[in-house]
N, C-alpha and C. Protein backbone atom coordinates (compact mmCIF):
# COMPACT_ATOMS: atom_id res chain seq x y z
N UNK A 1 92.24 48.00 -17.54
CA UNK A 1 91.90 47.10 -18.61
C UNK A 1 91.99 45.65 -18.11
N UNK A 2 90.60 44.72 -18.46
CA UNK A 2 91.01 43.09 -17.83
C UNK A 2 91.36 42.74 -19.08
N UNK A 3 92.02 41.20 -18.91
CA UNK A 3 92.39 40.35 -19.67
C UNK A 3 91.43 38.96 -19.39
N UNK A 4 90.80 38.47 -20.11
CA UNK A 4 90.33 37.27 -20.01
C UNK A 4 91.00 36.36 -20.50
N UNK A 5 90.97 34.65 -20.00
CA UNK A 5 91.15 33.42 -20.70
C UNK A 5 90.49 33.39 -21.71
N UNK A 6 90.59 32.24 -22.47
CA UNK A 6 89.68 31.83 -23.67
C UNK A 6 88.24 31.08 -22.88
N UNK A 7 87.07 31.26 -22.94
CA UNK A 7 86.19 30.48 -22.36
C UNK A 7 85.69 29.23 -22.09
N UNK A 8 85.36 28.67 -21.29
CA UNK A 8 84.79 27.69 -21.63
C UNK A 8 83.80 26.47 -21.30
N UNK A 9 83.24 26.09 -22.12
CA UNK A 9 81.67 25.28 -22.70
C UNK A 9 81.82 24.18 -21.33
N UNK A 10 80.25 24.19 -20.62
CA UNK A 10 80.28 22.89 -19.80
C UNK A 10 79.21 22.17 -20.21
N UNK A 11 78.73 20.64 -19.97
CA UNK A 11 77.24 20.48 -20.17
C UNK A 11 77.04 19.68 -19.47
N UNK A 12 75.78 19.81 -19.13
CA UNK A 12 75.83 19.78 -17.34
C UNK A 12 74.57 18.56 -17.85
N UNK A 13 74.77 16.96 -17.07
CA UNK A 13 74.01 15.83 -17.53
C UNK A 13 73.19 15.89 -16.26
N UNK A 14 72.12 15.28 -16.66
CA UNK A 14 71.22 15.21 -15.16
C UNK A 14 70.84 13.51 -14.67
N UNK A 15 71.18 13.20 -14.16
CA UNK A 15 70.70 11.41 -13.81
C UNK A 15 68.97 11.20 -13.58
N UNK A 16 68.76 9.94 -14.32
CA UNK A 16 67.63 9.87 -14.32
C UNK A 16 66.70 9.47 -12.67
N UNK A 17 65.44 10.35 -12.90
CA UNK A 17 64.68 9.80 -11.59
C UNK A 17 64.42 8.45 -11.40
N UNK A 18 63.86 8.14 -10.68
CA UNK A 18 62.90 6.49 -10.44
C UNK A 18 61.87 6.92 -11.49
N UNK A 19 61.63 5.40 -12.22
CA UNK A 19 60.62 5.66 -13.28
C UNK A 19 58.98 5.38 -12.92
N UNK A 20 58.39 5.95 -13.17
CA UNK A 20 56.90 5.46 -12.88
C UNK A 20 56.50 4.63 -14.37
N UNK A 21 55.81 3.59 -13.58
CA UNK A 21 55.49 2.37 -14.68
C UNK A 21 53.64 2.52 -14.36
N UNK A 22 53.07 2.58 -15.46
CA UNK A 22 51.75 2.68 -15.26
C UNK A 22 50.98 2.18 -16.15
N UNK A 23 49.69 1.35 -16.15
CA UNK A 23 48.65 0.92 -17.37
C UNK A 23 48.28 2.14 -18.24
N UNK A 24 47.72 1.80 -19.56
CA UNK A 24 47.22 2.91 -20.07
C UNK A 24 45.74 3.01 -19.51
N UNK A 25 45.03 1.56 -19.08
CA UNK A 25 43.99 1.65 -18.59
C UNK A 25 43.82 1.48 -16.70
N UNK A 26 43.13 1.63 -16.22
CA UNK A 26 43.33 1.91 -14.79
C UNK A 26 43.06 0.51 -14.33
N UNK A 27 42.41 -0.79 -15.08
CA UNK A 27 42.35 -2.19 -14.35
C UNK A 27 43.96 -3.08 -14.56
N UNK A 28 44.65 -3.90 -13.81
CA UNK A 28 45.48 -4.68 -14.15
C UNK A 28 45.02 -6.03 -14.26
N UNK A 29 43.97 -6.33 -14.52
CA UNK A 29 43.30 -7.29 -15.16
C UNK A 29 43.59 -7.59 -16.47
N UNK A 30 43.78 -8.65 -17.31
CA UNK A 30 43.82 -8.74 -18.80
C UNK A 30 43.11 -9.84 -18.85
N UNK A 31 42.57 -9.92 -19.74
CA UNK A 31 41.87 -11.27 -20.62
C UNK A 31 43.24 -11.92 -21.30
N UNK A 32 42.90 -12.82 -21.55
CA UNK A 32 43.80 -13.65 -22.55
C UNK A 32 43.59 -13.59 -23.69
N UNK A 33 44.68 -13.40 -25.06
CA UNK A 33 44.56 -12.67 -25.97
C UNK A 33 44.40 -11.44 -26.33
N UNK A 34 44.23 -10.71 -24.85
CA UNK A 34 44.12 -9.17 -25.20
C UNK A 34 45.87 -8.17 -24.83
N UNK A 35 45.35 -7.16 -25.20
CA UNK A 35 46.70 -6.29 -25.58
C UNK A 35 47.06 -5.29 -24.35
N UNK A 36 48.31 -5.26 -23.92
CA UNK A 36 48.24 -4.54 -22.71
C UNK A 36 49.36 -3.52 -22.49
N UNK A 37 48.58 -2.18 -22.82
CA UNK A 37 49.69 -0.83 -22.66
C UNK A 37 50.16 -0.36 -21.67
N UNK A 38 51.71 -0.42 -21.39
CA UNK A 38 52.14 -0.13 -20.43
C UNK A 38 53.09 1.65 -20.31
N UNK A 39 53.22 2.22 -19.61
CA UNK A 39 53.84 3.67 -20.48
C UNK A 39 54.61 3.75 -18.88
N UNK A 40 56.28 4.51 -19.05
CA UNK A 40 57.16 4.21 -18.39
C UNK A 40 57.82 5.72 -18.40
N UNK A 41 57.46 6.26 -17.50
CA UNK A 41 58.25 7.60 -17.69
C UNK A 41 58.85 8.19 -16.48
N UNK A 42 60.59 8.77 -16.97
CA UNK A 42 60.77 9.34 -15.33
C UNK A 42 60.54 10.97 -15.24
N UNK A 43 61.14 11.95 -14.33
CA UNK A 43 60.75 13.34 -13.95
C UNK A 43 61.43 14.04 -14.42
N UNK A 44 63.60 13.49 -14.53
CA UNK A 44 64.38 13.86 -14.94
C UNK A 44 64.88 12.91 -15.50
N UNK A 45 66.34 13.60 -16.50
CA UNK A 45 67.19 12.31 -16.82
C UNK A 45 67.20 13.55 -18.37
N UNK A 46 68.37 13.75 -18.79
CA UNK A 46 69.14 13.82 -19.65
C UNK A 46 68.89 12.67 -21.25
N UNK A 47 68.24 13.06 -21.95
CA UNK A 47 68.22 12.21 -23.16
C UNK A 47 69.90 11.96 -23.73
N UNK A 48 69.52 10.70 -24.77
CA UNK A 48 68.86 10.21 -24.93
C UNK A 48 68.48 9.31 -23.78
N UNK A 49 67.13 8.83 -23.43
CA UNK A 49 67.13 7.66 -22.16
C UNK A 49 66.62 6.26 -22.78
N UNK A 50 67.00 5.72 -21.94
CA UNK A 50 66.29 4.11 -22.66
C UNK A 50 65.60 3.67 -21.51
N UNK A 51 64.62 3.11 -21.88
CA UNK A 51 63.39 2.35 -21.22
C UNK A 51 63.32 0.74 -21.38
N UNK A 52 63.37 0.50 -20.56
CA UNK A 52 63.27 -1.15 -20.57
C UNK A 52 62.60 -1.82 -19.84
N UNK A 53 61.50 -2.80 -20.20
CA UNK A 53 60.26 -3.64 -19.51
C UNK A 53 60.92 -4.52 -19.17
N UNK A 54 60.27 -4.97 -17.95
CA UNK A 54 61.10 -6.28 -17.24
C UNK A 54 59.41 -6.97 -16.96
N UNK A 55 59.90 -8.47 -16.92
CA UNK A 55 58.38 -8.90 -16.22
C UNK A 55 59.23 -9.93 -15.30
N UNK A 56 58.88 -10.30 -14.26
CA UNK A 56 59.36 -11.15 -13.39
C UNK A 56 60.66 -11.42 -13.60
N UNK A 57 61.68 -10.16 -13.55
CA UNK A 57 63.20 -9.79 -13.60
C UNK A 57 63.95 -10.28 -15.21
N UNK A 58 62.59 -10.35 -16.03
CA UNK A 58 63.68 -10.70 -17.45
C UNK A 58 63.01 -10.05 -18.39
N UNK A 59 64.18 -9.39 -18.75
CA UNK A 59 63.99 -8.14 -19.67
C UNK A 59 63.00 -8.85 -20.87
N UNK A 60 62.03 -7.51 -21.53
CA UNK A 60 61.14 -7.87 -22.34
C UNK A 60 61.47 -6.65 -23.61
N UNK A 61 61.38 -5.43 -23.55
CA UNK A 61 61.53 -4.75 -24.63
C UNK A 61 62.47 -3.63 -24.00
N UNK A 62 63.08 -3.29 -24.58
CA UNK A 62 63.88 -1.75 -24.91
C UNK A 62 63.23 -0.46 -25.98
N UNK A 63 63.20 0.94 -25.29
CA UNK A 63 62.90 1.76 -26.05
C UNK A 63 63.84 3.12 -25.53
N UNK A 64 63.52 3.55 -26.95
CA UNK A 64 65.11 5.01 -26.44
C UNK A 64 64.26 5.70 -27.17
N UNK A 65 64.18 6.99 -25.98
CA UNK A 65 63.37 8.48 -26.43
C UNK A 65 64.76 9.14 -26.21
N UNK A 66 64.68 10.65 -27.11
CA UNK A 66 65.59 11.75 -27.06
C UNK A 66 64.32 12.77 -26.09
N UNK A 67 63.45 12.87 -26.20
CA UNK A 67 62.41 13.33 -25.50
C UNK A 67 61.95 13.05 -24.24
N UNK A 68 61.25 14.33 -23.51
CA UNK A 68 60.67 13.76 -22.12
C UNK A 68 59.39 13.17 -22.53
N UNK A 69 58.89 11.93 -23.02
CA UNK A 69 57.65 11.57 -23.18
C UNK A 69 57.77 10.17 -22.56
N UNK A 70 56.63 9.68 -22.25
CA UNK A 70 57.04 8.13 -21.82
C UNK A 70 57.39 7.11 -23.00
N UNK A 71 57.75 6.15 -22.80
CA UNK A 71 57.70 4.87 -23.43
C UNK A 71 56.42 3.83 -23.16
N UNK A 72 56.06 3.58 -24.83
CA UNK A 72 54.78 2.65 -24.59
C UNK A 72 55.86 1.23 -24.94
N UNK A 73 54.84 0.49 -24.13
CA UNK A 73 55.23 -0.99 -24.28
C UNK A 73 53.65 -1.41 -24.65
N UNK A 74 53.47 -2.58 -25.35
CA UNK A 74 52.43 -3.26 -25.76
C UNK A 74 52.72 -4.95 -25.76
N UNK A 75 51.77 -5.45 -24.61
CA UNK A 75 52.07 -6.79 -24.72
C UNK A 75 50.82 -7.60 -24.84
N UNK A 76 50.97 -8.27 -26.08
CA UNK A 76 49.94 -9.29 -26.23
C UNK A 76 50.29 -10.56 -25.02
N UNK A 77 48.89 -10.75 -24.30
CA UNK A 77 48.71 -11.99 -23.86
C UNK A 77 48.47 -13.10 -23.94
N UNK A 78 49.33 -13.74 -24.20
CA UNK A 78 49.66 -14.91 -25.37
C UNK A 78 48.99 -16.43 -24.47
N UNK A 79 49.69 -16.15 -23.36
CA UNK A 79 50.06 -17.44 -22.20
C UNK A 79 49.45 -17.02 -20.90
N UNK A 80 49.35 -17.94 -19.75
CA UNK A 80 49.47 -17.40 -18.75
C UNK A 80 50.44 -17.07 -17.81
N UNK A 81 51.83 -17.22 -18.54
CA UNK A 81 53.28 -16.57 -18.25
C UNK A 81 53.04 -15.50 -18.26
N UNK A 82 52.16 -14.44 -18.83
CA UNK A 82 52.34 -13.45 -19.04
C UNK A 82 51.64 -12.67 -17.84
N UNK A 83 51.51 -12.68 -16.89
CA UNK A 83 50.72 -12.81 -15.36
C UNK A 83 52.47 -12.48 -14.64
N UNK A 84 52.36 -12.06 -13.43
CA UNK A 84 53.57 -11.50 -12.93
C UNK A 84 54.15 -9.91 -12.48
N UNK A 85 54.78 -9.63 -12.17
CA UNK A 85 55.58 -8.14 -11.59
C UNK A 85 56.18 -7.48 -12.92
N UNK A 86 55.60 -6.63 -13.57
CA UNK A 86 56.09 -5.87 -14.49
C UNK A 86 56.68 -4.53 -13.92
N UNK A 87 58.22 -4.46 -14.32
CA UNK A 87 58.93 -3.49 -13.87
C UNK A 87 59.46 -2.76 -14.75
N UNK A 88 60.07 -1.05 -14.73
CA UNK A 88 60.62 -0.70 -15.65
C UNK A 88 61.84 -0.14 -15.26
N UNK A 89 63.04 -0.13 -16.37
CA UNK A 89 64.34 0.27 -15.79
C UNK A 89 64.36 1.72 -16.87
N UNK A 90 64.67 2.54 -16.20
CA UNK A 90 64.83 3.92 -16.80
C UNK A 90 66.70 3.93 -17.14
N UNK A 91 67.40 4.70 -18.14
CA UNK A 91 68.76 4.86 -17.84
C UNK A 91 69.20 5.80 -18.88
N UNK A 92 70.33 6.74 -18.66
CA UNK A 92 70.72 7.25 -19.68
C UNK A 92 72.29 7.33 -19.82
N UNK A 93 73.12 8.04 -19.85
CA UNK A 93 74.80 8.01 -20.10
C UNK A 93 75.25 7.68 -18.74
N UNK A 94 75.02 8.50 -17.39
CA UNK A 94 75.24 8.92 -16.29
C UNK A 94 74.27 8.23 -15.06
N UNK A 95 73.28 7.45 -15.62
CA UNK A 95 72.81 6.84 -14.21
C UNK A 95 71.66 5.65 -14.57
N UNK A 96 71.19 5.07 -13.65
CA UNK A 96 70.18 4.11 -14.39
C UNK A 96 69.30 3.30 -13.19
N UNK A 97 68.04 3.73 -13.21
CA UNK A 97 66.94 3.70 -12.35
C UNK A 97 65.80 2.60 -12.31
N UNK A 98 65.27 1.81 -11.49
CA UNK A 98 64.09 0.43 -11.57
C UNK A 98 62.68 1.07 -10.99
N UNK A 99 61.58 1.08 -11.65
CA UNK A 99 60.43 1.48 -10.63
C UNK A 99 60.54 0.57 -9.53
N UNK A 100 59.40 0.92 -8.86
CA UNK A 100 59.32 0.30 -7.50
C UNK A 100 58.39 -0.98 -7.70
């Protein structure tokens, strides 16, 4: 006859990948005044994750999925500030990732 312990529960977190930052349209061209979709998604990573746009290293929006789907960002082109290195930071409880 065995005897067991009482069992017990693990939950196992996964750290997020490097995020891929991508247009919704395939030119990185914008007009001025026009609207520009950006979608930010990594491979792994444990929800909830948060997504965050950077443009020339200063943060622009935050978004938190519980889901593997990307994050849209939408930026009107207001200025010609808005020209520059758009980056995205992926992160969740356990780790926190910059595209390239």
């Amino acid at each position: 006859l065995f005897k067991y312990s009482e069992g017990m529960n693990f939950t196992v977190k996964v750290p997020v990948s490097t995020p891929l930052l991508y247009p919704l349209l395939i030119s990185t061209e914008v007009k001025l005044g026009e609207t520009m979709t950006l979608h930010c998604i990594t491979s792994t990573g444990t929800p909830p994750i948060t997504y965050t746009l950077y443009r020339n290293q200063s943060s622009l929006q935050s978004v938190s999925t519980m889901q593997a789907i990307p994050a849209v960002f939408k930026i009107t082109i207001a200025t010609m500030e808005h020209s520059g290195e758009y980056r995205c930071k992926a992160e969740n409880q356990i780790s926190s990732q910059r595209s390239d």
